[in-house]
PDB file of N, CA and C in Angstrom:
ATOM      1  N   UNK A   1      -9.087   8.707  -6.299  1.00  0.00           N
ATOM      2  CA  UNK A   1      -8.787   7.370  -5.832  1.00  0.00           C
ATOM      3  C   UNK A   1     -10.109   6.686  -5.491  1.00  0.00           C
ATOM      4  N   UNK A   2     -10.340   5.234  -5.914  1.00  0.00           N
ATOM      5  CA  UNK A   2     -11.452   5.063  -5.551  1.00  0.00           C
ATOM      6  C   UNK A   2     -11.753   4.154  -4.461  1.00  0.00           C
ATOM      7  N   UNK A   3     -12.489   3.466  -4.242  1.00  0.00           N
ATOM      8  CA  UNK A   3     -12.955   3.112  -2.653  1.00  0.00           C
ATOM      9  C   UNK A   3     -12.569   2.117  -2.708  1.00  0.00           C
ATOM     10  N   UNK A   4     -11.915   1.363  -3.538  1.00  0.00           N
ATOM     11  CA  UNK A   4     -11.486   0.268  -3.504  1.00  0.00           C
ATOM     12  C   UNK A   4      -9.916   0.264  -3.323  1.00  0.00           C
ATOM     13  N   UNK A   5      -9.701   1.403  -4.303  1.00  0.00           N
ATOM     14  CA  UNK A   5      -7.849   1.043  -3.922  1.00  0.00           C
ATOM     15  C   UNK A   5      -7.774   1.329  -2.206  1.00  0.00           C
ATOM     16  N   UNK A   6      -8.497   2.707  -2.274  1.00  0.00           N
ATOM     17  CA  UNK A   6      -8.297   2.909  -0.698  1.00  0.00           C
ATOM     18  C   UNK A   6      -8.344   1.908   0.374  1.00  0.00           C
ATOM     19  N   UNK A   7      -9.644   1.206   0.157  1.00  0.00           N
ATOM     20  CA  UNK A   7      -9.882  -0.392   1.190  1.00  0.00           C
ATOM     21  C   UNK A   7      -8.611  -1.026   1.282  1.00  0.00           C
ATOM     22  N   UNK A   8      -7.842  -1.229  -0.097  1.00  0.00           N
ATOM     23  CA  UNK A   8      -6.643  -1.983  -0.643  1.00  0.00           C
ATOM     24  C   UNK A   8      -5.541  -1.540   0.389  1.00  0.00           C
ATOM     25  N   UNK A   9      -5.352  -0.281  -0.120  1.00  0.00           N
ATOM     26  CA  UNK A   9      -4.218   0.891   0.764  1.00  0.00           C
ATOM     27  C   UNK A   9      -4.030   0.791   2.702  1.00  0.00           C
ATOM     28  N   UNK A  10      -5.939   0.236   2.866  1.00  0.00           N
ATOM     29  CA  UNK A  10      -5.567   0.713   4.573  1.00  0.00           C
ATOM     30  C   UNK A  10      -5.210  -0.947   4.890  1.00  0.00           C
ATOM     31  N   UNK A  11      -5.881  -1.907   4.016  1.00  0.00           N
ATOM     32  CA  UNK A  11      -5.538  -3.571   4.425  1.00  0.00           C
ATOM     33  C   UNK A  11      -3.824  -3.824   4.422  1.00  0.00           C
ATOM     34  N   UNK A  12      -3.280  -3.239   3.555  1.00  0.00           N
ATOM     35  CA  UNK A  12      -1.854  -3.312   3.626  1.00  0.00           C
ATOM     36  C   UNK A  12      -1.291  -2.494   4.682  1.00  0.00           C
ATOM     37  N   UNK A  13      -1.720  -1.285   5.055  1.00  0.00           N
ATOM     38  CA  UNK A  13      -1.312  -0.831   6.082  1.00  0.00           C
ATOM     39  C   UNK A  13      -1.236  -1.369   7.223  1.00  0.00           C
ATOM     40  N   UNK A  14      -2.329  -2.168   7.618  1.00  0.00           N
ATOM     41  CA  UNK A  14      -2.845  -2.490   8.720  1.00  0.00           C
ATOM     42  C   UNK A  14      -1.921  -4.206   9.140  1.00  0.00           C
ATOM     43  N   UNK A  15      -1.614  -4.841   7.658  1.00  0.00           N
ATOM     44  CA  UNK A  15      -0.969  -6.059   7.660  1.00  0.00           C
ATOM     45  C   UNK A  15       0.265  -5.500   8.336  1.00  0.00           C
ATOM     46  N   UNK A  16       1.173  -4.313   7.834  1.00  0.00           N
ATOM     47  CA  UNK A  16       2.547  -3.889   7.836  1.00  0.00           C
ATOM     48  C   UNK A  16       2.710  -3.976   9.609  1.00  0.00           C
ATOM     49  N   UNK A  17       1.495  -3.546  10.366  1.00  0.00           N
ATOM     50  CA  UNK A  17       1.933  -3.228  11.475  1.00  0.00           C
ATOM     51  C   UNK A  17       2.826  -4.042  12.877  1.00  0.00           C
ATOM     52  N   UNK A  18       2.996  -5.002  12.096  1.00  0.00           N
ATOM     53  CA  UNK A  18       3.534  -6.099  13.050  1.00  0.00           C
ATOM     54  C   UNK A  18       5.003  -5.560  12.643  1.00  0.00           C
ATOM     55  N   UNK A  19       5.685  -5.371  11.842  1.00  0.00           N
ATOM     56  CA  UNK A  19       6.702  -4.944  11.619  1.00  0.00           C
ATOM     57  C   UNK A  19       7.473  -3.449  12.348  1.00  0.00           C
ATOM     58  N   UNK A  20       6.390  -2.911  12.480  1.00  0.00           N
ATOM     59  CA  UNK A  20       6.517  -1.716  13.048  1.00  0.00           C
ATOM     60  C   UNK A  20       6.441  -1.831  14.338  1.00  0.00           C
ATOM     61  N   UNK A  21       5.772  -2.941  15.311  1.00  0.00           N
ATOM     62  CA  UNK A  21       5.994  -3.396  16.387  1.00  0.00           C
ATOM     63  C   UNK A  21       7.585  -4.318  16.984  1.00  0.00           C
ATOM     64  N   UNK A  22       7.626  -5.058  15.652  1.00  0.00           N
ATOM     65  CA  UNK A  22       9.255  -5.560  15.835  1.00  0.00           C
ATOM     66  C   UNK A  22      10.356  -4.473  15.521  1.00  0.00           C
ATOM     67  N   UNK A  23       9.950  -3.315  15.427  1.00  0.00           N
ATOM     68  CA  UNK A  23      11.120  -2.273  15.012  1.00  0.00           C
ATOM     69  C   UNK A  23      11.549  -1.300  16.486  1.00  0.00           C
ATOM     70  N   UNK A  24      10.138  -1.164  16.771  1.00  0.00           N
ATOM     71  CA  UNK A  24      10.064  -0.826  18.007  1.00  0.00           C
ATOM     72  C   UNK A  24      10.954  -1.517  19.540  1.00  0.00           C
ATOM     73  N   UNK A  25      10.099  -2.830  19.205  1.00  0.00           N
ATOM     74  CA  UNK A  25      10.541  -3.505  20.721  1.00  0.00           C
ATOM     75  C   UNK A  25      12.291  -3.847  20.443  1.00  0.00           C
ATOM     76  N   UNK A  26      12.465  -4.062  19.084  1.00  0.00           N
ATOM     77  CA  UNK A  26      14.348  -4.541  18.787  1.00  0.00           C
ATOM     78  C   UNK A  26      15.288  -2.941  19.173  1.00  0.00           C
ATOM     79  N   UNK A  27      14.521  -2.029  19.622  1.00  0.00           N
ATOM     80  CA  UNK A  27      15.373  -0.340  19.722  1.00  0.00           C
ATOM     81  C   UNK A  27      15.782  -0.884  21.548  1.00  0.00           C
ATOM     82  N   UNK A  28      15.052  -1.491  22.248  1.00  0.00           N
ATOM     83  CA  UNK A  28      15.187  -1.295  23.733  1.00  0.00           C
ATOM     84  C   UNK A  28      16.320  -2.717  23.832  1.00  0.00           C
ATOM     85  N   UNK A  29      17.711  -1.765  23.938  1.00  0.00           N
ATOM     86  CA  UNK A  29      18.476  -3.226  23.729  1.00  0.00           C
ATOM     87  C   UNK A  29      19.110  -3.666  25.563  1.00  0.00           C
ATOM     88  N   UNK A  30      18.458  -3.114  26.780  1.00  0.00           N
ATOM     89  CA  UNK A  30      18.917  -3.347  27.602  1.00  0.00           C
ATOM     90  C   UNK A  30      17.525  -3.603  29.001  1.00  0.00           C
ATOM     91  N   UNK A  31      17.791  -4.165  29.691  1.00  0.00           N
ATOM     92  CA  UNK A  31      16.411  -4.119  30.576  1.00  0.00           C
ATOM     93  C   UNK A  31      16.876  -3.231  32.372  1.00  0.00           C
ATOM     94  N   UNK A  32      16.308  -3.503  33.029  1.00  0.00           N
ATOM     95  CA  UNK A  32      16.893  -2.771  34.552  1.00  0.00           C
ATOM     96  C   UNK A  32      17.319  -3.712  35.194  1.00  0.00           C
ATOM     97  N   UNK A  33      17.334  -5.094  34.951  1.00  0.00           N
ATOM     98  CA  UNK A  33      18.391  -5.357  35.538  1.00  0.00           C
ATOM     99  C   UNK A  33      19.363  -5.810  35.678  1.00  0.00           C
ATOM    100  N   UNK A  34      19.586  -5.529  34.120  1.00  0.00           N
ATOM    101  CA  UNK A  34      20.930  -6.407  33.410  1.00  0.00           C
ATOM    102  C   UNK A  34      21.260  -5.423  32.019  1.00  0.00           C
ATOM    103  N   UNK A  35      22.376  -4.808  31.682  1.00  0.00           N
ATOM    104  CA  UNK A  35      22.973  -4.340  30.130  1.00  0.00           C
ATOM    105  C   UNK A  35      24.038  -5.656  29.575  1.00  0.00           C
ATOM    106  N   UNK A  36      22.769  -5.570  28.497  1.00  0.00           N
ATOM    107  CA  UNK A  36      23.443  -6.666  27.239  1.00  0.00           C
ATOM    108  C   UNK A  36      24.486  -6.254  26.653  1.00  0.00           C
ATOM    109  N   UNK A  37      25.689  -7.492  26.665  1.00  0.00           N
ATOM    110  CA  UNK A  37      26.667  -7.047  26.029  1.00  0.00           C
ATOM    111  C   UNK A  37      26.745  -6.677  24.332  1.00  0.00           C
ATOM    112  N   UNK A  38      27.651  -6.407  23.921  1.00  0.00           N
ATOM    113  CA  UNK A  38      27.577  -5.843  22.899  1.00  0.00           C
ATOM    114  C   UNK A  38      27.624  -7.022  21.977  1.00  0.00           C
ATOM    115  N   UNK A  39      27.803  -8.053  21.922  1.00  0.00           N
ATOM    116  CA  UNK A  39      27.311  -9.089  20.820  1.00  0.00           C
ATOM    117  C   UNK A  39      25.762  -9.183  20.943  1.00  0.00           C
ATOM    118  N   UNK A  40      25.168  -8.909  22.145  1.00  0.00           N
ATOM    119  CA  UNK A  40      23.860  -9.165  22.128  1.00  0.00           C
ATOM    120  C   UNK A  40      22.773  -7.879  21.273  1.00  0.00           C
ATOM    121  N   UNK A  41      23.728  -6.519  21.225  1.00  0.00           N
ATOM    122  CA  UNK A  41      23.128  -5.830  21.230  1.00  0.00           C
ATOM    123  C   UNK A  41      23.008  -5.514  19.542  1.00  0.00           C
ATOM    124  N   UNK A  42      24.208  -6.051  19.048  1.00  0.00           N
ATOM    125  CA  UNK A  42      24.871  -6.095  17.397  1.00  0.00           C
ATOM    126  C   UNK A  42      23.847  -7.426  16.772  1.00  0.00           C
ATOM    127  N   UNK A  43      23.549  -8.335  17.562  1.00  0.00           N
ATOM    128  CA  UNK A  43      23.147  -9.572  17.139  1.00  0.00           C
ATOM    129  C   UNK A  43      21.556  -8.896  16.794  1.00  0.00           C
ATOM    130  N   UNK A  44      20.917  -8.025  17.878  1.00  0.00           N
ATOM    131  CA  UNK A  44      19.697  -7.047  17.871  1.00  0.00           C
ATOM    132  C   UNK A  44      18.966  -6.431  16.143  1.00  0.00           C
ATOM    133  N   UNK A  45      20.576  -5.405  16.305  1.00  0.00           N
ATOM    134  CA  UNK A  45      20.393  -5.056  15.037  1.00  0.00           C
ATOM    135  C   UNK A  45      20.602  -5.955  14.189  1.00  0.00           C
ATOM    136  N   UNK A  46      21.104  -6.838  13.891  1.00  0.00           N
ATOM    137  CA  UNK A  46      21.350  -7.323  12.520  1.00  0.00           C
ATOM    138  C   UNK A  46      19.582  -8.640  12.768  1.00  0.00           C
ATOM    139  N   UNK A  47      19.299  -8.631  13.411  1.00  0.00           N
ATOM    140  CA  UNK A  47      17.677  -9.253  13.463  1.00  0.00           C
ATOM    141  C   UNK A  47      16.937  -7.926  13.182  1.00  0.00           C
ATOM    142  N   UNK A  48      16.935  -6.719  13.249  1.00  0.00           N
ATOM    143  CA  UNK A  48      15.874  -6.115  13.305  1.00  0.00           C
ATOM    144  C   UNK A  48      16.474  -5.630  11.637  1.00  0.00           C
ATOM    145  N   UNK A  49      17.746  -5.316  11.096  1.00  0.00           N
ATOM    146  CA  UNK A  49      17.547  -5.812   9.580  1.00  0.00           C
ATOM    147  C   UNK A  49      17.066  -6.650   8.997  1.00  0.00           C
ATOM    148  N   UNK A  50      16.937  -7.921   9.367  1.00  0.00           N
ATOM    149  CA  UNK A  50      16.400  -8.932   8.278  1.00  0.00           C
ATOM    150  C   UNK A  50      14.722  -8.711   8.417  1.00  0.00           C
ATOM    151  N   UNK A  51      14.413  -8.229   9.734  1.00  0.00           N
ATOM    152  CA  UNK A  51      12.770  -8.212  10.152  1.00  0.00           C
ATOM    153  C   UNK A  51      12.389  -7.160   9.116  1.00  0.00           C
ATOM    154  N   UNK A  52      13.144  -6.203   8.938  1.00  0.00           N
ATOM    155  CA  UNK A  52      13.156  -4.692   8.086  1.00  0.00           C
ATOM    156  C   UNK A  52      13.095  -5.227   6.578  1.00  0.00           C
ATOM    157  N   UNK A  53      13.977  -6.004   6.069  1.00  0.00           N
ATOM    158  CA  UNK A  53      14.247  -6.615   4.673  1.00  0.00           C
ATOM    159  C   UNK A  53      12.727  -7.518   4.550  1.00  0.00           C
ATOM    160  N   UNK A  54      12.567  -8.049   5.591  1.00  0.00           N
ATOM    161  CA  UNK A  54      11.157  -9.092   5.132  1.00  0.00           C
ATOM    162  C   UNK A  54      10.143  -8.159   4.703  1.00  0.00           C
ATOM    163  N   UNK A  55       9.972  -7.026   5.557  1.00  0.00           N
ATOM    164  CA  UNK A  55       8.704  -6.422   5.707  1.00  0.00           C
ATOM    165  C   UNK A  55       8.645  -6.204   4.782  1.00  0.00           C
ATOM    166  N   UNK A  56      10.052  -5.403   4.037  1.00  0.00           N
ATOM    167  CA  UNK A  56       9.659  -4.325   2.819  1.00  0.00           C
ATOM    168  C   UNK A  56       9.745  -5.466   1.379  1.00  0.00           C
ATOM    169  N   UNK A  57      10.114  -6.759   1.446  1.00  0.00           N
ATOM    170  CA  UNK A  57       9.561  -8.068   0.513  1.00  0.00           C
ATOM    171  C   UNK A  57       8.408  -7.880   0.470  1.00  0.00           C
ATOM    172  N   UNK A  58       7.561  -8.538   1.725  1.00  0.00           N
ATOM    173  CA  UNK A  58       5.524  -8.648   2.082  1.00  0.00           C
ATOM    174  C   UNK A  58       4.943  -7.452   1.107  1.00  0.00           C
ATOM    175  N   UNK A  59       5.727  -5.827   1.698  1.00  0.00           N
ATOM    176  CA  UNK A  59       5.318  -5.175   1.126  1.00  0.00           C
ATOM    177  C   UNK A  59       5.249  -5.181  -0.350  1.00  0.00           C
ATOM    178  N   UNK A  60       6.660  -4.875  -1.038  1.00  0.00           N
ATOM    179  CA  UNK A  60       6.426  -5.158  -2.805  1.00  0.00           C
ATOM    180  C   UNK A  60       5.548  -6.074  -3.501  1.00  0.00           C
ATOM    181  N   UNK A  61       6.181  -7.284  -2.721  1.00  0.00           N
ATOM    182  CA  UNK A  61       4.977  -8.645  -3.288  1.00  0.00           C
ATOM    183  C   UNK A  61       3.926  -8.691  -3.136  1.00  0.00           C
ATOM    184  N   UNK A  62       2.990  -7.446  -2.373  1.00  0.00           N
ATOM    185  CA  UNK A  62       1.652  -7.618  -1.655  1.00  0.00           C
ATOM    186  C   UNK A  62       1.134  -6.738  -3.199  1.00  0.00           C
ATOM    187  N   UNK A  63       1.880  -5.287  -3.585  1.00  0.00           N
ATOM    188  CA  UNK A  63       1.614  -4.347  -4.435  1.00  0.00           C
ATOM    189  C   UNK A  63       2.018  -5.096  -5.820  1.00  0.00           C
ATOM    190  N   UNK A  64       2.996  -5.502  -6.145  1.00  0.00           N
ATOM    191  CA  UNK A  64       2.858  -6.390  -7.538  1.00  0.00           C
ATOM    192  C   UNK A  64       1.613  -7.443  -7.986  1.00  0.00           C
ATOM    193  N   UNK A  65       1.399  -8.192  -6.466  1.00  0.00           N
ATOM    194  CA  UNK A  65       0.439  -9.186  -7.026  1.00  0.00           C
ATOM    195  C   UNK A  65      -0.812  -8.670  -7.298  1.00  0.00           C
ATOM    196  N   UNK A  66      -1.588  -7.404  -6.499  1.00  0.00           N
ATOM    197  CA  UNK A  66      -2.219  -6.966  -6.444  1.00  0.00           C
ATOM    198  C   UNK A  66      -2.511  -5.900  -7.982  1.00  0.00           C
ATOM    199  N   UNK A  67      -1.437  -5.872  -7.882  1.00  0.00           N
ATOM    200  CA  UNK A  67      -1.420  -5.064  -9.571  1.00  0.00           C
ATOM    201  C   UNK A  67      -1.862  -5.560 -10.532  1.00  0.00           C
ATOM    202  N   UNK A  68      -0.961  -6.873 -11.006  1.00  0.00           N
ATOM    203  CA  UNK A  68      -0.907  -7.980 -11.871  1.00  0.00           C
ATOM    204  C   UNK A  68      -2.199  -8.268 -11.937  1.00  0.00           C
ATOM    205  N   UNK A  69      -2.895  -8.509 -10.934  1.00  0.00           N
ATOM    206  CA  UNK A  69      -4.513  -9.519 -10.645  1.00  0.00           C
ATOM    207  C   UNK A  69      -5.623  -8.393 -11.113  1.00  0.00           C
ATOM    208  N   UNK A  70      -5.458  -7.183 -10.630  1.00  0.00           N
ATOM    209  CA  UNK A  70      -6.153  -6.076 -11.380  1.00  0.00           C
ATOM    210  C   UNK A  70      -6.027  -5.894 -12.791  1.00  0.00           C
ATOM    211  N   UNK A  71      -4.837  -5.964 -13.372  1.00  0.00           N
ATOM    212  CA  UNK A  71      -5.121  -5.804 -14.740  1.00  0.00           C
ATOM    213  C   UNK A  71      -5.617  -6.542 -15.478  1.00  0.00           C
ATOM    214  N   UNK A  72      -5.642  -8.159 -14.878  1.00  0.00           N
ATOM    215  CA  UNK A  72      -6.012  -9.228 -15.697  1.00  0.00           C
ATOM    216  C   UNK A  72      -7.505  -8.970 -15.427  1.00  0.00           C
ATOM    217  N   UNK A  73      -8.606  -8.309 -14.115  1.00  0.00           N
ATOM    218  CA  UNK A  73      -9.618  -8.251 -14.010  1.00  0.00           C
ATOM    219  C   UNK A  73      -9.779  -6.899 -13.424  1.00  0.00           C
ATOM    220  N   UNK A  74      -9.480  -6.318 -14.730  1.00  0.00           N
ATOM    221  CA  UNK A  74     -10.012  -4.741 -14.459  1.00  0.00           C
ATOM    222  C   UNK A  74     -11.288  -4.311 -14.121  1.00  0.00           C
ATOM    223  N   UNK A  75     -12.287  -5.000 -14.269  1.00  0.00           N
ATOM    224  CA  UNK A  75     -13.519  -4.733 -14.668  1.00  0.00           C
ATOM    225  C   UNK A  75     -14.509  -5.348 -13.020  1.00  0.00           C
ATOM    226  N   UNK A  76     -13.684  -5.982 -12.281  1.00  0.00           N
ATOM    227  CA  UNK A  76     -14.507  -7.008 -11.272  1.00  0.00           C
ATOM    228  C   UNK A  76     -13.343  -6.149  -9.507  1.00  0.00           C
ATOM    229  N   UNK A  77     -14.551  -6.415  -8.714  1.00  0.00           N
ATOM    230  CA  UNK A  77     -14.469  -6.098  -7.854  1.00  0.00           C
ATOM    231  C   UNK A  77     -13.099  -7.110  -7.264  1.00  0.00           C
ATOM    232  N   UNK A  78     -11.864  -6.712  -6.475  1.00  0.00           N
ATOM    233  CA  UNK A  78     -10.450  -7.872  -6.175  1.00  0.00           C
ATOM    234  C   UNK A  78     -10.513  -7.788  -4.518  1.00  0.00           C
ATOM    235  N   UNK A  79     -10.465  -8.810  -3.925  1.00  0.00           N
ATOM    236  CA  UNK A  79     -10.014  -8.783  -2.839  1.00  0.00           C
ATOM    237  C   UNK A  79      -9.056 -10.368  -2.409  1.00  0.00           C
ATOM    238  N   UNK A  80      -7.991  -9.766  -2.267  1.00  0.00           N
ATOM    239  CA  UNK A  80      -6.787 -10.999  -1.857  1.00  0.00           C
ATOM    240  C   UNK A  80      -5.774 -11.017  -0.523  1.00  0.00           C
ATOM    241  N   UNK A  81      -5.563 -12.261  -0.284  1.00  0.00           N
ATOM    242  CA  UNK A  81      -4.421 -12.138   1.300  1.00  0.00           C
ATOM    243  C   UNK A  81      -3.082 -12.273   0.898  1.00  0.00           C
ATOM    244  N   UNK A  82      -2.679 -10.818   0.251  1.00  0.00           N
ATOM    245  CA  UNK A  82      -0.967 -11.358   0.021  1.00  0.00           C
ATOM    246  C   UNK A  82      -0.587 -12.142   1.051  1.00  0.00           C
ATOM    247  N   UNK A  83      -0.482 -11.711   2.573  1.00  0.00           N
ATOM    248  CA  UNK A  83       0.048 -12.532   3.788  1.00  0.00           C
ATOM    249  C   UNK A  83      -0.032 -14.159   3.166  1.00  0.00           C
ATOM    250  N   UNK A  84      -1.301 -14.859   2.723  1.00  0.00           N
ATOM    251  CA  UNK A  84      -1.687 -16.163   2.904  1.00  0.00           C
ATOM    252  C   UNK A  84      -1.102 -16.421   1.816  1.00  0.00           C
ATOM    253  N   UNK A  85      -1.267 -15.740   1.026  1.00  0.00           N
ATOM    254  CA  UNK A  85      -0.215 -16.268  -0.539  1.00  0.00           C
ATOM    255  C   UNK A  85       0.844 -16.435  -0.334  1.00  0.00           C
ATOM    256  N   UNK A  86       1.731 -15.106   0.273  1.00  0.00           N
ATOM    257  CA  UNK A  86       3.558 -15.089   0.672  1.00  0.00           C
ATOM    258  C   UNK A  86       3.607 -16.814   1.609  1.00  0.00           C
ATOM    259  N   UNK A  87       2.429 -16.814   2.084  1.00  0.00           N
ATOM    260  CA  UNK A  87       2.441 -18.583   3.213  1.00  0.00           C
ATOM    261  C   UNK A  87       2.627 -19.222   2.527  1.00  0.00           C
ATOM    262  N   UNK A  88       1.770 -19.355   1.770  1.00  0.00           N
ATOM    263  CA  UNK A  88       1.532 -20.810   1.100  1.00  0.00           C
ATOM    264  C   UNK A  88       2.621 -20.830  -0.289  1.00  0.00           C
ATOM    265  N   UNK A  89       3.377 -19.637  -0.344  1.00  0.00           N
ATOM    266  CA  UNK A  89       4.615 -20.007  -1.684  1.00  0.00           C
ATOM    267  C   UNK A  89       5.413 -20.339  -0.637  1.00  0.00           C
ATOM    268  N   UNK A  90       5.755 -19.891   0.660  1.00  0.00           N
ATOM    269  CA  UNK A  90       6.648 -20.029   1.045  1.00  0.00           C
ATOM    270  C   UNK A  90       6.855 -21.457   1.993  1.00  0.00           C
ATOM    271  N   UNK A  91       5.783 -22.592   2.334  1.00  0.00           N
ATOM    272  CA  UNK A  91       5.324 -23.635   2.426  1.00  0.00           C
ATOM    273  C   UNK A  91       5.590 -24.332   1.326  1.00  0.00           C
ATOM    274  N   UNK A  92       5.257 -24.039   0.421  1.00  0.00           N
ATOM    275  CA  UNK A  92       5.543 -25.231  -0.889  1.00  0.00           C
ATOM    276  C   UNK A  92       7.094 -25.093  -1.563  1.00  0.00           C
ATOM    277  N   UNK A  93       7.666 -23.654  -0.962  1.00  0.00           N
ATOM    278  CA  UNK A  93       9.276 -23.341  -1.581  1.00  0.00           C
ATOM    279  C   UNK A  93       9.628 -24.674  -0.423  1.00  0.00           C
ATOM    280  N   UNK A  94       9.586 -24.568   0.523  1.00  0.00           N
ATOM    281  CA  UNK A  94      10.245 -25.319   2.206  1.00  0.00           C
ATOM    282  C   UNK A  94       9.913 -26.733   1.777  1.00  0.00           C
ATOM    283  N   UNK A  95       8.964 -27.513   1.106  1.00  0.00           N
ATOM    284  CA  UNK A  95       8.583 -28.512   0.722  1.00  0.00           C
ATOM    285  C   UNK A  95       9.459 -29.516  -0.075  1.00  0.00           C
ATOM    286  N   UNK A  96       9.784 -28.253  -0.973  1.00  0.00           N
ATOM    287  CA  UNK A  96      10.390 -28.618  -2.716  1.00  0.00           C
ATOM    288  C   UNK A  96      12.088 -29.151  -3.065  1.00  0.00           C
ATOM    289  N   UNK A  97      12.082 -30.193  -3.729  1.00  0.00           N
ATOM    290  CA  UNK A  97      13.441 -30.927  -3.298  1.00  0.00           C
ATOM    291  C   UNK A  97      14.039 -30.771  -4.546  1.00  0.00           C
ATOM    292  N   UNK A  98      15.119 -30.669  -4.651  1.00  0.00           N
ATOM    293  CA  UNK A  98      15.943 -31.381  -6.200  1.00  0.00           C
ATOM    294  C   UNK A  98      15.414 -29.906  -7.584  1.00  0.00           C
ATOM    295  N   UNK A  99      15.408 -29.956  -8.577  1.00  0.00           N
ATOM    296  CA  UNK A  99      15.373 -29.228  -9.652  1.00  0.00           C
ATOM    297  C   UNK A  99      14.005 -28.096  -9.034  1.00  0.00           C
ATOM    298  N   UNK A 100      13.055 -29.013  -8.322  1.00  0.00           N
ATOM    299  CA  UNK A 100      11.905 -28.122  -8.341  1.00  0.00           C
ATOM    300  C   UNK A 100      11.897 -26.865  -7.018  1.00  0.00           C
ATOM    301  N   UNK A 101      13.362 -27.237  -6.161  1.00  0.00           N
ATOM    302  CA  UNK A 101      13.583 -25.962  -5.235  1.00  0.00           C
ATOM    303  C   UNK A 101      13.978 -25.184  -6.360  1.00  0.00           C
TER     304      UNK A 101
END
C-alpha cells in the first residue's frame, strides 16, 4: 500500500468520526433527572438511523470519487475534500428548481 492511499485511508477515517460521536451520544436515551418517554426514545433511534444512513453515503461517495479521479490521473499526486464536494452538490441540489432538481 502506498503512502498515499494510506494518507487517503487515515483522512477518511478521521472525517467519519463525527458520526461515531453521534452514535455514541444518540445510545444515552435518558438523563438523572428525567426518563424519556418512549416516543422520545423511538424518535432517538430512528435519528440515529438516518445519522447512520448519511455516514455510510459520505462514506461510499468519498471512495467512488476518489477512485474515479485516480484513474483519470493515475500518474499525479490526488488530494480532495469529499466533505466540501458532498457541500457544495448538496447546496446547488437545495438551489435547483423545475427539470434541473
Amino acid at each position: 500500500m502506498s503512502l498515499g492511499t494510506m494518507a487517503i485511508i487515515i483522512i477518511i477515517s478521521i472525517y467519519n468520526l463525527p458520526g461515531v460521536a453521534i452514535k455514541l451520544r444518540n445510545r444515552e436515551f435518558h438523563t438523572d433527572n428525567q426518563t424519556n418517554s418512549r416516543q422520545n426514545i423511538f424518535a432517538k433511534i430512528e435519528d440515529m438511523d438516518i445519522s447512520m444512513k448519511l455516514v455510510s453515503a459520505n462514506n461510499r461517495f468519498a471512495f467512488q470519487l476518489f477512485s474515479e479521479i485516480q484513474k483519470s490521473q493515475s500518474n499525479k499526486n490526488i488530494f480532495i475534500s469529499p466533505s466540501s464536494i458532498a457541500i457544495a452538490l448538496s447546496m446547488t441540489y437545495n438551489g435547483a428548481e423545475g427539470k434541473t432538481r
